[in-house]
C-alpha atoms as a PDB file:
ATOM      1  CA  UNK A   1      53.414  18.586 -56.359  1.00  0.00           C
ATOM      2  CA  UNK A   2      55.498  16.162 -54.650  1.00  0.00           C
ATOM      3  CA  UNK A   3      59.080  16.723 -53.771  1.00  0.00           C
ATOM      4  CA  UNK A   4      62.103  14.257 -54.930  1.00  0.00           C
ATOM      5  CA  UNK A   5      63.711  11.942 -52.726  1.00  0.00           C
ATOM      6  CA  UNK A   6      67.060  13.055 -50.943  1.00  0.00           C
ATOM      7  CA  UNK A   7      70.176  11.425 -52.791  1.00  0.00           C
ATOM      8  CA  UNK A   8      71.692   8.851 -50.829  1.00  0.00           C
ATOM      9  CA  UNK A   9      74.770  10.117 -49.454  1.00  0.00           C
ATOM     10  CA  UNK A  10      76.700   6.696 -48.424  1.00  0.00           C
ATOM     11  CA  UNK A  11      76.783   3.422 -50.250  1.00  0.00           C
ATOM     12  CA  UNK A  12      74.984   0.697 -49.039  1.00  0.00           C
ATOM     13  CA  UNK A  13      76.711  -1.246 -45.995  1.00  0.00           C
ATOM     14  CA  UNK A  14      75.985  -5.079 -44.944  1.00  0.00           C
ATOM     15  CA  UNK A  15      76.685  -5.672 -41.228  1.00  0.00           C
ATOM     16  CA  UNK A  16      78.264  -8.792 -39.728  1.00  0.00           C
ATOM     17  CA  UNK A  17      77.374 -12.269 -40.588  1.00  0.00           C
ATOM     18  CA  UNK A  18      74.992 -14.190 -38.244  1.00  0.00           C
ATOM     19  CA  UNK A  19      76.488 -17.443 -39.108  1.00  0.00           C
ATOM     20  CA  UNK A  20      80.005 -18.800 -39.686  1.00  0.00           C
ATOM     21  CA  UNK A  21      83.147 -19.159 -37.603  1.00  0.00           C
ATOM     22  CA  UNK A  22      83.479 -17.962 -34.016  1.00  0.00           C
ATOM     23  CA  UNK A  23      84.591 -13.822 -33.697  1.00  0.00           C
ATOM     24  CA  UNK A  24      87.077 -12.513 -31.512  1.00  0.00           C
ATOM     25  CA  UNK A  25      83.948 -11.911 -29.184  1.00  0.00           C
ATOM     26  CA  UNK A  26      83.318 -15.308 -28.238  1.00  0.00           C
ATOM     27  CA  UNK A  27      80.777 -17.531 -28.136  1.00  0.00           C
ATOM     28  CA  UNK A  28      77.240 -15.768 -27.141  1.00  0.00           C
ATOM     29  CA  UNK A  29      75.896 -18.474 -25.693  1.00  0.00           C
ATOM     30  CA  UNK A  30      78.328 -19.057 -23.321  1.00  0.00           C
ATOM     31  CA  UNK A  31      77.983 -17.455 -19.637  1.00  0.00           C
ATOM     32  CA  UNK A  32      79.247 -14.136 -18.913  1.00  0.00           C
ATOM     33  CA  UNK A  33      82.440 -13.402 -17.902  1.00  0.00           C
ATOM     34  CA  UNK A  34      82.812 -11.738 -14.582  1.00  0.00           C
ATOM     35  CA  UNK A  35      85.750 -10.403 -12.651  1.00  0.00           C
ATOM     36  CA  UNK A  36      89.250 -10.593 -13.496  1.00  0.00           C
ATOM     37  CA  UNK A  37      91.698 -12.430 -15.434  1.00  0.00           C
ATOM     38  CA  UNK A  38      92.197 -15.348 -13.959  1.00  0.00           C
ATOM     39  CA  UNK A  39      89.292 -15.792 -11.930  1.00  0.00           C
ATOM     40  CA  UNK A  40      86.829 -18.966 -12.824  1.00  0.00           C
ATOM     41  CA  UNK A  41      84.530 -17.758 -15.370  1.00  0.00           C
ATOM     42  CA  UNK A  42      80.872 -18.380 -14.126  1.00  0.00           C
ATOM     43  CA  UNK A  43      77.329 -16.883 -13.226  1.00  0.00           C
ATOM     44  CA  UNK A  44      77.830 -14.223 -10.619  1.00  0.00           C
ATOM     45  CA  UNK A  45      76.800 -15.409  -7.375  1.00  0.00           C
ATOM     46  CA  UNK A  46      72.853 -14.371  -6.468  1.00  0.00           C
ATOM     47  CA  UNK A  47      71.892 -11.690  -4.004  1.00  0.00           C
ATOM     48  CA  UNK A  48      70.848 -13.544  -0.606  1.00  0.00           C
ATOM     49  CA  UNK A  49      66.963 -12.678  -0.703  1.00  0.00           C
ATOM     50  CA  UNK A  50      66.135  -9.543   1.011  1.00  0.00           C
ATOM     51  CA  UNK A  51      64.158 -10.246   4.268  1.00  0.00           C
ATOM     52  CA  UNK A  52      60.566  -9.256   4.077  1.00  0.00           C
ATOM     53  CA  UNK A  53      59.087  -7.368   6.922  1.00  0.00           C
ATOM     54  CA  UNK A  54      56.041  -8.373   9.319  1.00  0.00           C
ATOM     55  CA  UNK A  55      54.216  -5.390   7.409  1.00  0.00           C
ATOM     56  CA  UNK A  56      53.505  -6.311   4.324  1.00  0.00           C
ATOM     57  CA  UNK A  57      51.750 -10.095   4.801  1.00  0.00           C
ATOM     58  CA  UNK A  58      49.835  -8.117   7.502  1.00  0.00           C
ATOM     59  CA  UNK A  59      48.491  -5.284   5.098  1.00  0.00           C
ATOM     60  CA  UNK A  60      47.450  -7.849   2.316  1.00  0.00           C
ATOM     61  CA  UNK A  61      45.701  -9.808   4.708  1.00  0.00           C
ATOM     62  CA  UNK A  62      43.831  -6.707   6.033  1.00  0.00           C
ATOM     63  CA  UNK A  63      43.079  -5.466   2.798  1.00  0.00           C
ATOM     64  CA  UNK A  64      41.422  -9.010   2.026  1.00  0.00           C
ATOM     65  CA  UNK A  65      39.756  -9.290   5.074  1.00  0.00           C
ATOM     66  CA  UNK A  66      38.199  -5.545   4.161  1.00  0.00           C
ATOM     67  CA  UNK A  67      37.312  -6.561   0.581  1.00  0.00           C
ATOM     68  CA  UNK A  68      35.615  -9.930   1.578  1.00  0.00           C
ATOM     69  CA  UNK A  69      33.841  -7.179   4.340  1.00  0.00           C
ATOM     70  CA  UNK A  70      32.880  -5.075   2.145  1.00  0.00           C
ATOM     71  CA  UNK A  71      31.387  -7.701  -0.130  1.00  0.00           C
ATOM     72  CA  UNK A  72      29.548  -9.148   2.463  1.00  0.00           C
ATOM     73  CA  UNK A  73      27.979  -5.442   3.551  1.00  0.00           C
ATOM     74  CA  UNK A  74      26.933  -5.086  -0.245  1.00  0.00           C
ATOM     75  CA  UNK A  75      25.557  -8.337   0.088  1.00  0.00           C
ATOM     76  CA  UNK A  76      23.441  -7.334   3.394  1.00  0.00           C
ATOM     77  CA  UNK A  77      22.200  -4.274   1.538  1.00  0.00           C
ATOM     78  CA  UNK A  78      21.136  -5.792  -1.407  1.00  0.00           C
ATOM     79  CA  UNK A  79      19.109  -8.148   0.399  1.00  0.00           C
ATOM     80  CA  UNK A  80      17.631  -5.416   2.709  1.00  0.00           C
ATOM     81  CA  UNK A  81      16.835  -3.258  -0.414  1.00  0.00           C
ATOM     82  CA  UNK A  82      15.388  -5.966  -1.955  1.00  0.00           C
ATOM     83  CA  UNK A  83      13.279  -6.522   1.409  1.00  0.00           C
ATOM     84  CA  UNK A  84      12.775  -2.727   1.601  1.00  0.00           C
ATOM     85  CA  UNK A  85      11.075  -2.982  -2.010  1.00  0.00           C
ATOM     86  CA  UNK A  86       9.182  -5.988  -1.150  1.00  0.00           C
ATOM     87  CA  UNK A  87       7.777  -4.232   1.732  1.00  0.00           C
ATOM     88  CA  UNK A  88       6.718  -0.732   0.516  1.00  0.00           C
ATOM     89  CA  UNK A  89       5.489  -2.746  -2.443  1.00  0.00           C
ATOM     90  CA  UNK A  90       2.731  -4.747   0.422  1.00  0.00           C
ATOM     91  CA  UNK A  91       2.816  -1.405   2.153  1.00  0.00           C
ATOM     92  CA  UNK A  92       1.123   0.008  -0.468  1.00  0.00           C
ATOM     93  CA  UNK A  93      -1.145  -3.023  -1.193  1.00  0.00           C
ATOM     94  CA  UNK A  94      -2.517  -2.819   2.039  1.00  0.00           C
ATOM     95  CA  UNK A  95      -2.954   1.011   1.942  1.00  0.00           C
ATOM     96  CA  UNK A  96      -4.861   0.708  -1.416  1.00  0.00           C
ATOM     97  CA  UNK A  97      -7.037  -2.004   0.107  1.00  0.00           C
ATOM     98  CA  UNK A  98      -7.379  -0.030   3.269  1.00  0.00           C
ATOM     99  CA  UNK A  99      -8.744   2.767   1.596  1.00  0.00           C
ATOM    100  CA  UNK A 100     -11.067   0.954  -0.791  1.00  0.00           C
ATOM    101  CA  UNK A 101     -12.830  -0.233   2.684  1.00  0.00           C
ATOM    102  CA  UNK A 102     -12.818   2.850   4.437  1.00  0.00           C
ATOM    103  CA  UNK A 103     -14.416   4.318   1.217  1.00  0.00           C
ATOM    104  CA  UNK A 104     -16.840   1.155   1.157  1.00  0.00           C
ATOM    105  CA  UNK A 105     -17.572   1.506   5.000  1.00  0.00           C
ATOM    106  CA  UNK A 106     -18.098   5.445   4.360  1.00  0.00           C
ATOM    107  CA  UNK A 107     -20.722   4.212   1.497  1.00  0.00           C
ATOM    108  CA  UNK A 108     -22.372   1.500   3.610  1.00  0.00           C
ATOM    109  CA  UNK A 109     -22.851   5.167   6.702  1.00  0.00           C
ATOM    110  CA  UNK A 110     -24.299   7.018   4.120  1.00  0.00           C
ATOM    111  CA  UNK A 111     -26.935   4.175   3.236  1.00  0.00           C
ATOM    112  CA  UNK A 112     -27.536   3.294   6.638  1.00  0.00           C
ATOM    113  CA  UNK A 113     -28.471   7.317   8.020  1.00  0.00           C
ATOM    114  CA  UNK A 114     -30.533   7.397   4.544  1.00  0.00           C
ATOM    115  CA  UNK A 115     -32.421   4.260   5.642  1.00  0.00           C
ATOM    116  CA  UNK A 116     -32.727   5.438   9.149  1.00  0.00           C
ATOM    117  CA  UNK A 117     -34.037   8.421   7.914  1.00  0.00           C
ATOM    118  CA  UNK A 118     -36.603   6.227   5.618  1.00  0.00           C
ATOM    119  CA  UNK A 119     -37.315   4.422   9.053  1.00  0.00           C
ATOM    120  CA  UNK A 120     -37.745   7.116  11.302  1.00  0.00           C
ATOM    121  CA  UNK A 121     -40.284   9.263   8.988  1.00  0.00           C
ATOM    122  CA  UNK A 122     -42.119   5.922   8.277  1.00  0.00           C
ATOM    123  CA  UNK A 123     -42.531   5.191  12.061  1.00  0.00           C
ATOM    124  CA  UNK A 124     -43.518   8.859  12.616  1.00  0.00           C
ATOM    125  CA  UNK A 125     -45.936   8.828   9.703  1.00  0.00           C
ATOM    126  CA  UNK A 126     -47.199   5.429  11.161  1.00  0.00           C
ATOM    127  CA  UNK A 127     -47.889   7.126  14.707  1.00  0.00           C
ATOM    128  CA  UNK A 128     -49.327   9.735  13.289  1.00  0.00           C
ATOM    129  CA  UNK A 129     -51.934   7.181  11.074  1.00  0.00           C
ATOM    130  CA  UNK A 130     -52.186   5.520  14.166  1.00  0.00           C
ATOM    131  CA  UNK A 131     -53.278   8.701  16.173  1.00  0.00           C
ATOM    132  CA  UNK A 132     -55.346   9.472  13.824  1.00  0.00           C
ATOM    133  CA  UNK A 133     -57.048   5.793  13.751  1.00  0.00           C
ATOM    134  CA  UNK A 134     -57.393   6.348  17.899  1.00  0.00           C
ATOM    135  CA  UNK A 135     -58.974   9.704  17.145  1.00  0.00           C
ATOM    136  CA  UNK A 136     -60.671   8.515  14.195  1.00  0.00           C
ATOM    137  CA  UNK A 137     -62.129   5.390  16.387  1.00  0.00           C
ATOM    138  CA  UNK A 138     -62.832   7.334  19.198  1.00  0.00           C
ATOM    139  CA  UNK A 139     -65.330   9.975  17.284  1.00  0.00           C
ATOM    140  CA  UNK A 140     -66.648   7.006  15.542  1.00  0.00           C
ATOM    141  CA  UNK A 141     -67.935   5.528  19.186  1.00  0.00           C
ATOM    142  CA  UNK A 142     -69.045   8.921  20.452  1.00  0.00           C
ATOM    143  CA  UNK A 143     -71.200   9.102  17.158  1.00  0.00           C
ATOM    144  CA  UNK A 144     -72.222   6.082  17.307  1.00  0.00           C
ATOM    145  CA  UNK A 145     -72.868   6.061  21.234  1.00  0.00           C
ATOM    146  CA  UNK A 146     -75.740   8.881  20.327  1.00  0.00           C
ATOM    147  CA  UNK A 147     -77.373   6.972  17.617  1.00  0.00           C
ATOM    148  CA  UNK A 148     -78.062   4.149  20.134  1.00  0.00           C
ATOM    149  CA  UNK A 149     -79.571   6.238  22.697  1.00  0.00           C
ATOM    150  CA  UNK A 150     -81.572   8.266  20.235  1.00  0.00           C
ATOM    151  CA  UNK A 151     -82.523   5.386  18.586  1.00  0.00           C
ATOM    152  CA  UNK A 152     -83.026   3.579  22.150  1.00  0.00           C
ATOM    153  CA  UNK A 153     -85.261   6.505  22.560  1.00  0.00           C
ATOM    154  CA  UNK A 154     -87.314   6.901  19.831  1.00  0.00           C
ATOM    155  CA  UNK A 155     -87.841   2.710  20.202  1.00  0.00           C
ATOM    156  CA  UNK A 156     -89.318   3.799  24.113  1.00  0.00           C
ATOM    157  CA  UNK A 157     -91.142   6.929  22.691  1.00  0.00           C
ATOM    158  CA  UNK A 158     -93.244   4.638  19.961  1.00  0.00           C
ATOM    159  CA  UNK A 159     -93.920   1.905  22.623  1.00  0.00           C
ATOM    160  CA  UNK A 160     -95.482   4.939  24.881  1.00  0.00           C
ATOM    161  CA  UNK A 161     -92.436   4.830  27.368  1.00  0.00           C
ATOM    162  CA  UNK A 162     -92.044   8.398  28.564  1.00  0.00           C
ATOM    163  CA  UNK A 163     -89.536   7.466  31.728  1.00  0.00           C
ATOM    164  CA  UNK A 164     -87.315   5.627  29.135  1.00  0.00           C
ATOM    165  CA  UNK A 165     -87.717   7.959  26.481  1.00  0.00           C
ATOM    166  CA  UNK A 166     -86.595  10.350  28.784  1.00  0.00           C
ATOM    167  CA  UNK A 167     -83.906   8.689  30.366  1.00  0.00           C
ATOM    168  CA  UNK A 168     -82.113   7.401  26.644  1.00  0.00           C
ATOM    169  CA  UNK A 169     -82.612  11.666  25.994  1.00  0.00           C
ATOM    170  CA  UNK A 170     -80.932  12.803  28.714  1.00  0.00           C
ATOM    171  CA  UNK A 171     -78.376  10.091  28.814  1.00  0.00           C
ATOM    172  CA  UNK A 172     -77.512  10.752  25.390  1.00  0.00           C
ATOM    173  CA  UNK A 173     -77.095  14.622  25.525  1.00  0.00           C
ATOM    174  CA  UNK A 174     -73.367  14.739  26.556  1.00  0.00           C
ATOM    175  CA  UNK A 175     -72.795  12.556  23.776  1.00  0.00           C
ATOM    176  CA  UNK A 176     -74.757  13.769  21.043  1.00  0.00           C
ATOM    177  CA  UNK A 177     -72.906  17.296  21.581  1.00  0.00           C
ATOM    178  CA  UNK A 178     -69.862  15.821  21.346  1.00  0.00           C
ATOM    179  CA  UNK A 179     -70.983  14.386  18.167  1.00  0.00           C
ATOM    180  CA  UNK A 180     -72.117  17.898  17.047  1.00  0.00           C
ATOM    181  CA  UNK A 181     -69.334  19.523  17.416  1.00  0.00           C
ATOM    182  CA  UNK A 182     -67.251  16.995  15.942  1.00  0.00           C
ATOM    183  CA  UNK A 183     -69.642  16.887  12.390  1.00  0.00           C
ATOM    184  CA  UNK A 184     -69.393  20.766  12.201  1.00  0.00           C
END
């Protein structure tokens, strides 16, 4: 519920014109009046201006050569972040890389010790076949060094040639033992 308004308690009042003749005031555009009776009316005379120290015109142009400083020293460190950035940013390009090759050359180690592995059993195995070719070669010659004389021999016996026959026997002893001993 809402409450009435408060009776008004004085009758209305106007205040005093804006326009019209001059009041006992006077004129209010005219300049003040200052001093006494008598005296010329006028503006009242201005304060000399108060003389300004050395201090201040020093401090402001400190304080601007500090601010353009301290711009400048932002400046600087931008740049050198930016640099900083750029750098780590190769940095790490280069370490990437870096490793990728190291792995690669760690790769290409393991391939070559395989293959020199390969290499080294296939030259042994090859020594080995080749020994065995010598060997092989060598048994052949013995064998085949008694055939000849036995042959040699048997050729002398069935001309009738005992001193031949003889000789191609005993010449071919040493070998044809050799020869035995190598077929058992």
């Amino acid at each position: 519920m809402q409450q009435p308004a408060p009776p008004m308690s004085a009758p209305p009042m106007s205040g005093p014109p804006m326009s019209g003749p001059p009041t006992a005031y006077g004129p209010v555009s005219a300049p003040p009046i200052v001093g006494f009776p008598g005296q010329p009316v006028g503006y009242p005379m201005a304060e000399p201006p108060k003389k300004r120290g050395v201090a201040v015109p020093l401090l402001a142009s400190l304080l601007a050569v500090a601010v353009i400083a301290a711009g400048v020293f932002v400046g600087l460190w931008v740049d050198k972040s930016n640099k900083l950035d750029s750098s780590e940013a190769r940095s790490n390009e280069r370490q990437v890389a870096l490793d990728k090759s190291n792995k690669d050359l760690e790769q290409t180690r393991t391939d070559l010790k395989a293959k020199t592995d390969e290499l080294t059993k296939a030259q042994q195995d090859l020594r080995g076949t080749q020994a065995d070719s010598t060997e092989a070669k060598r048994q052949r010659d013995v064998i085949g060094t008694c055939l000849r004389l036995l042959l040699e021999a048997s050729q002398a016996a069935s001309n009738g040639d005992k001193t031949t026959t003889q000789n191609k026997l005993n010449e071919a002893d040493k070998p044809c033992s050799e020869a035995q001993l190598l077929i058992q």
